[in-house]
Protein backbone atom coordinates (compact mmCIF):
# COMPACT_ATOMS: atom_id res chain seq x y z
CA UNK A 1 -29.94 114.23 19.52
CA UNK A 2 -27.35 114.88 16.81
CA UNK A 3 -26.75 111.89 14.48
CA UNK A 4 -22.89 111.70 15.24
CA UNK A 5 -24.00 111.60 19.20
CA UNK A 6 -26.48 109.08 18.78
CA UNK A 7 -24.02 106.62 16.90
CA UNK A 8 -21.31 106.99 19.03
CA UNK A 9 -23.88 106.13 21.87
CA UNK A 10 -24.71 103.32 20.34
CA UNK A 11 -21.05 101.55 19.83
CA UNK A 12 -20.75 102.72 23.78
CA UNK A 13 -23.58 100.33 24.41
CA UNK A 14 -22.31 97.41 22.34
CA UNK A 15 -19.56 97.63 23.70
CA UNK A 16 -20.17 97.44 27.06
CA UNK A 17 -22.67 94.81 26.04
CA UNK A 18 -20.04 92.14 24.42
CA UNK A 19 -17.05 93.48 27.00
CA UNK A 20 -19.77 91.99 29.52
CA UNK A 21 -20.34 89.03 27.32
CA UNK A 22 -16.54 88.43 27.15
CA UNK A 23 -15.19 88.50 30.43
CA UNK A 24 -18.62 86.22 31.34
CA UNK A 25 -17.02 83.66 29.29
CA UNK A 26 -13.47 84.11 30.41
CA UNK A 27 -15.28 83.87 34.24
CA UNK A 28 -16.45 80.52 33.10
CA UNK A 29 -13.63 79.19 31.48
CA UNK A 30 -11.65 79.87 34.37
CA UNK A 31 -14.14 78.46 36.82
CA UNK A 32 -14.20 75.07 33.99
CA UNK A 33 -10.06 75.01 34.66
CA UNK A 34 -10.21 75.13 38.19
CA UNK A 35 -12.40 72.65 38.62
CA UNK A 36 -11.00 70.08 35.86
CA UNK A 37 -7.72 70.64 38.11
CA UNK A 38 -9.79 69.92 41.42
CA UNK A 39 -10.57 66.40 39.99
CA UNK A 40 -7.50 65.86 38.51
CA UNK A 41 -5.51 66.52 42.18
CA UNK A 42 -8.40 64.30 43.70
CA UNK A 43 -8.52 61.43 40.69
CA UNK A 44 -4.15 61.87 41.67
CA UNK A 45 -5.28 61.24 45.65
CA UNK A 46 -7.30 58.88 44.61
CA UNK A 47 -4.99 56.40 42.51
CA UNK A 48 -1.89 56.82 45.06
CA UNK A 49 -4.31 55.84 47.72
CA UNK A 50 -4.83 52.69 46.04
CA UNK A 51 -1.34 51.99 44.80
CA UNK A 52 -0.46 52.21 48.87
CA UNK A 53 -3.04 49.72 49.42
CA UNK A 54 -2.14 47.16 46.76
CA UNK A 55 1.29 47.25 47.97
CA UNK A 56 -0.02 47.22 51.86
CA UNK A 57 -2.19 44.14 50.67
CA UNK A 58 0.34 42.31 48.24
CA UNK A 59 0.48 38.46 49.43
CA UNK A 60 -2.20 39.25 52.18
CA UNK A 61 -5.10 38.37 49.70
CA UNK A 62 -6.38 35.95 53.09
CA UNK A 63 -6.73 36.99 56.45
CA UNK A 64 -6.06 33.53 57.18
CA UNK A 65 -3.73 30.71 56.30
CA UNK A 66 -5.35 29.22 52.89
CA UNK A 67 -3.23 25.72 53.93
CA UNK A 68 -4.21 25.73 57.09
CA UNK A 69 -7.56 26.05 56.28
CA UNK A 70 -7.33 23.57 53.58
CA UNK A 71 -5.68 20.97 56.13
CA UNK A 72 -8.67 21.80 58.56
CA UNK A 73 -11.32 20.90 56.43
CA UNK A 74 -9.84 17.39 54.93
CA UNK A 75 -9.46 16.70 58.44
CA UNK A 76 -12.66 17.47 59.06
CA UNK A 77 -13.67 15.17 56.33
CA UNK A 78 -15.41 17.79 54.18
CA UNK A 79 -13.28 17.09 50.99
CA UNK A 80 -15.55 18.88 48.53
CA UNK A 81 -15.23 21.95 50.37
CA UNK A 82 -11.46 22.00 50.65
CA UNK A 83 -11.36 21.51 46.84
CA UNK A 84 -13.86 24.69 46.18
CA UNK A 85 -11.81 26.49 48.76
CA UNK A 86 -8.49 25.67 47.18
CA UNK A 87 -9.77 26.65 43.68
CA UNK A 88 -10.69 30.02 44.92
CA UNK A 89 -7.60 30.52 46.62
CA UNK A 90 -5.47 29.53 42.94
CA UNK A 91 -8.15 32.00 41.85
CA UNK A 92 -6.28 34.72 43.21
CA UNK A 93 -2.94 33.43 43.30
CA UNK A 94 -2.25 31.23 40.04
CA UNK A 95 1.65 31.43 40.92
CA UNK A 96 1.29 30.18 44.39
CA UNK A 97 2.49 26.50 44.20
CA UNK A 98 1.78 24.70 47.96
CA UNK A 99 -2.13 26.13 46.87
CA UNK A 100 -1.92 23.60 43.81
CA UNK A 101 -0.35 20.47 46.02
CA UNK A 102 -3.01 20.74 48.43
CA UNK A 103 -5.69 21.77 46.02
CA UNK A 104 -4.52 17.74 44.51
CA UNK A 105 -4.12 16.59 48.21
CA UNK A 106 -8.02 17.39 48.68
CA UNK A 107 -8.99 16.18 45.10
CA UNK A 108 -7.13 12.62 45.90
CA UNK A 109 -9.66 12.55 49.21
CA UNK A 110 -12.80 13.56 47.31
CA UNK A 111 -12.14 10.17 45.04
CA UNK A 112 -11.06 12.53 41.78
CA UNK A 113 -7.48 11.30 41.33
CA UNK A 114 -6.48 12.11 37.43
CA UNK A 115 -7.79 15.92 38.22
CA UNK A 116 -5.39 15.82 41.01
CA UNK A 117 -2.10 14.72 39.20
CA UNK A 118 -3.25 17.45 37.02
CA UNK A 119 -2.79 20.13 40.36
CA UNK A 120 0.19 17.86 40.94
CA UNK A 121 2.12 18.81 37.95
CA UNK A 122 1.03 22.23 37.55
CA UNK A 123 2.62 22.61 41.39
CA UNK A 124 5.55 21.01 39.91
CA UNK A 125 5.79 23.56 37.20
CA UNK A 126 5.80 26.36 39.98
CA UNK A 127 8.29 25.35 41.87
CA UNK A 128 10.34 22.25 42.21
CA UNK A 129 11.41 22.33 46.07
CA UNK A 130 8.43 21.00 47.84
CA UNK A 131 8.75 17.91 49.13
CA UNK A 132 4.95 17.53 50.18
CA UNK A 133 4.04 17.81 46.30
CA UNK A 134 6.19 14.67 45.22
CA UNK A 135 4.88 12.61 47.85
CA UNK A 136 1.03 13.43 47.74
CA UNK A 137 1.89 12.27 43.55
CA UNK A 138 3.53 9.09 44.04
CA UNK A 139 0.61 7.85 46.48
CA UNK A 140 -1.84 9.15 43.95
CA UNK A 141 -0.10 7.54 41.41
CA UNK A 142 0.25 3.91 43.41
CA UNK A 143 -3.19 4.14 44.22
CA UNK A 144 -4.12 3.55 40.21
CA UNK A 145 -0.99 0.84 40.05
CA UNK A 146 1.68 3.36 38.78
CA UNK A 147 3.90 1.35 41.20
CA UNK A 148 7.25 2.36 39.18
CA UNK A 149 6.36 6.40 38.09
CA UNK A 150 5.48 6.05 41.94
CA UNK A 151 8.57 5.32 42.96
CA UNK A 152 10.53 8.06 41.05
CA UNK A 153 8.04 10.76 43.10
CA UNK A 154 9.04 9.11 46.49
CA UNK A 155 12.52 9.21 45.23
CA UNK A 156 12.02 13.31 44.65
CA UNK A 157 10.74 13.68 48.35
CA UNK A 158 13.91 11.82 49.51
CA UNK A 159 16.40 14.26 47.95
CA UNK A 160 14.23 17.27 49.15
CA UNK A 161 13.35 15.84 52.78
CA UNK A 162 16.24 13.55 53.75
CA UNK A 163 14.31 13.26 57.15
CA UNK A 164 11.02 12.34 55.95
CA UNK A 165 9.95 9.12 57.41
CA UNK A 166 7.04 9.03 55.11
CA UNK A 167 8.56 9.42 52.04
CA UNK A 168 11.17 6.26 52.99
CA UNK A 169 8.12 4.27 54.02
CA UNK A 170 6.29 4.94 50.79
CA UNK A 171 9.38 4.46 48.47
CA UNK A 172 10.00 0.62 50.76
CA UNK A 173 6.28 -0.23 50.23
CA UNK A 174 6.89 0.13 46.44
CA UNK A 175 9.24 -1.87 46.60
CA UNK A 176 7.90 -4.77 48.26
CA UNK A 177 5.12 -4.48 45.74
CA UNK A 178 7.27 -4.93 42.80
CA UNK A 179 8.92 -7.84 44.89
CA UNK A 180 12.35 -6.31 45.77
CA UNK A 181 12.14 -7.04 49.27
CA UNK A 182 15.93 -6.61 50.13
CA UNK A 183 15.88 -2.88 48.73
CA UNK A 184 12.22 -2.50 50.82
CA UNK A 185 13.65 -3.76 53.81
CA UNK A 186 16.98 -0.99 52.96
CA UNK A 187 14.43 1.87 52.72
CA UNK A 188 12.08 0.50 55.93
CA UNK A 189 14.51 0.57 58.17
CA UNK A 190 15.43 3.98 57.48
CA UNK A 191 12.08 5.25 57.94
CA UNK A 192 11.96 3.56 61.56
CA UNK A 193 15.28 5.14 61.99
CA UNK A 194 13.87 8.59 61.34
CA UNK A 195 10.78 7.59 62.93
CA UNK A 196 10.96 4.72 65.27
CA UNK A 197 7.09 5.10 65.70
CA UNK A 198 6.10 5.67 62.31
CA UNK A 199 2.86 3.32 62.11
CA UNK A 200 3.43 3.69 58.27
CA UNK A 201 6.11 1.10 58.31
CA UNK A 202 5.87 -1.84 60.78
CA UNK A 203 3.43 -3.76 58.39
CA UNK A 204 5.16 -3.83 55.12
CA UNK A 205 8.74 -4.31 56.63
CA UNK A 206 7.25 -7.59 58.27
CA UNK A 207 6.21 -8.96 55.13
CA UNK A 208 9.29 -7.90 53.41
CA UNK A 209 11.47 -9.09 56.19
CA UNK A 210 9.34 -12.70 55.75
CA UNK A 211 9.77 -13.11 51.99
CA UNK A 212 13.38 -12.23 52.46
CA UNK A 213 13.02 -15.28 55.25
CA UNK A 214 14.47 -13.25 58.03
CA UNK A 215 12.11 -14.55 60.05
CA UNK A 216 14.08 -13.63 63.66
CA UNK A 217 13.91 -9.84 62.20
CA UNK A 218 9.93 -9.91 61.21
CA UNK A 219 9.57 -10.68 64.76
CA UNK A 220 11.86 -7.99 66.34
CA UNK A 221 9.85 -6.04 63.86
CA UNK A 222 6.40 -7.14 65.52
CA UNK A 223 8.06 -6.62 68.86
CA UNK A 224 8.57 -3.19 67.94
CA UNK A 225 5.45 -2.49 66.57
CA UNK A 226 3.42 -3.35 69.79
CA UNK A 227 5.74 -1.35 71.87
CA UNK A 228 4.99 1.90 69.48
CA UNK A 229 1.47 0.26 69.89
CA UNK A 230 0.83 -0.09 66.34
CA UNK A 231 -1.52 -3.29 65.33
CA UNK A 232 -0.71 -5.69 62.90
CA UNK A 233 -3.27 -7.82 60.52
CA UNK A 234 -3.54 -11.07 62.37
CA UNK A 235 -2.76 -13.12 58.85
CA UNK A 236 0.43 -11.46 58.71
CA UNK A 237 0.92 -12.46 61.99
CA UNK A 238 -0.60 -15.98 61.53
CA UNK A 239 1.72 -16.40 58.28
CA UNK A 240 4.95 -15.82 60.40
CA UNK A 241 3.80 -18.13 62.89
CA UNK A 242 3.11 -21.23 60.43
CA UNK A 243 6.89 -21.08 59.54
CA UNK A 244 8.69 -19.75 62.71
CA UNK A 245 6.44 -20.09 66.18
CA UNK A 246 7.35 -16.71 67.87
CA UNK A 247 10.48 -16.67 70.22
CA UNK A 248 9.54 -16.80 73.60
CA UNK A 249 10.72 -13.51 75.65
């Protein structure tokens, strides 16, 4: 075979040989794009699916009520549980505020009071219209003798809850204990108004109504009281008696 023939054979060969080699690699290249794009368009699925969920989900992080839950086990008596059940619940929602008041609500029952005024006043931070926060503080606060910062809490509820009984009962009882028994008997008898059965109030309003000497009253007062069949302490009874014998009728 003539030299010429034989080289020009050859570069036939090699070239067919790398033309193979070349569109082998552009056949895999192209194969590498499609399939980066595949899991790019399914990653894309992917994330929108769970953007539609998030939003789907957003303030649904319980199938159930977390208060009412809360409220069913204090009620239950199970205290510890309603506080490990309300700290999971500010877990996953640190803005919520009612979570934090009732969080404190169930630390007050368990017998840890200072960590609930802390729950207290971060609910307070949160938000400022909750009338259920103010009072579950000034209780917590009376019950270590902070008769006065008390009172200012109770005061809070009133403006946000004109209509709570509770929080007028509370705010009369600090009263009385600071000895300002006209202003308790003021704030008393507007929780009975409210509430004309509110068992929160017959007691204290009878002692206020006795240091203020309106004895007549105290005993209206006890009339009342066994009619909404609410009991009253036999020495505050007994003590009303010793100065002005019941009125017959």
């Amino acid at each position: 075979m003539p030299s010429k023939i034989k080289l020009l054979w050859v570069a036939c060969i090699l070239v067919i040989f790398f033309g193979f080699i070349y569109f082998s690699v552009l056949g895999q290249i192209d194969v590498a794009r499609q399939k980066g794009e595949a899991r790019a368009t399914q990653k894309s699925r992917l994330d929108e699916k769970q953007k539609e969920k998030k939003q789907k989900n957003k303030g649904r992080t319980f199938k159930v009520d977390p208060i009412k839950e809360i409220k069913e086990l204090n009620a239950l008596g199970k205290y510890e549980e309603a506080v490990k059940y309300a700290e999971g619940v500010a877990t996953l929602n640190p803005d919520r505020a009612r979570i934090y008041t009732w969080w404190g609500i169930s630390l007050v029952k368990a017998g840890k009071r200072s960590e609930a005024i802390e729950k207290f006043v971060r609910a307070d931070e949160l938000d400022q219209t909750y009338a259920k926060t103010y009072l579950s503080w000034g209780l917590t606060l009376a019950m270590d003798g902070k008769v006065k910062e008390a009172m200012e809490k109770y005061q809070k509820a009133v403006e946000l809850k004109p209509e709570s009984s509770n929080a007028y009962a509370y705010w009369g009882a600090a009263l009385g204990q600071l000895n300002q028994h006209a202003q308790a008997v003021e704030k008393l008898e507007r929780a009975l108004e409210i509430n004309p059965k509110n068992a929160n109030v017959f007691g204290v309003l009878i002692d206020s109504l006795f240091h203020q000497k309106m004895y007549g009253q105290a005993w209206n007062t006890v009339k009342k009281a066994r009619e909404a069949k609410v009991t009253i302490a036999e020495s505050s009874l007994k003590r009303l008696a010793d100065v002005f014998p019941e009125p017959s009728g």
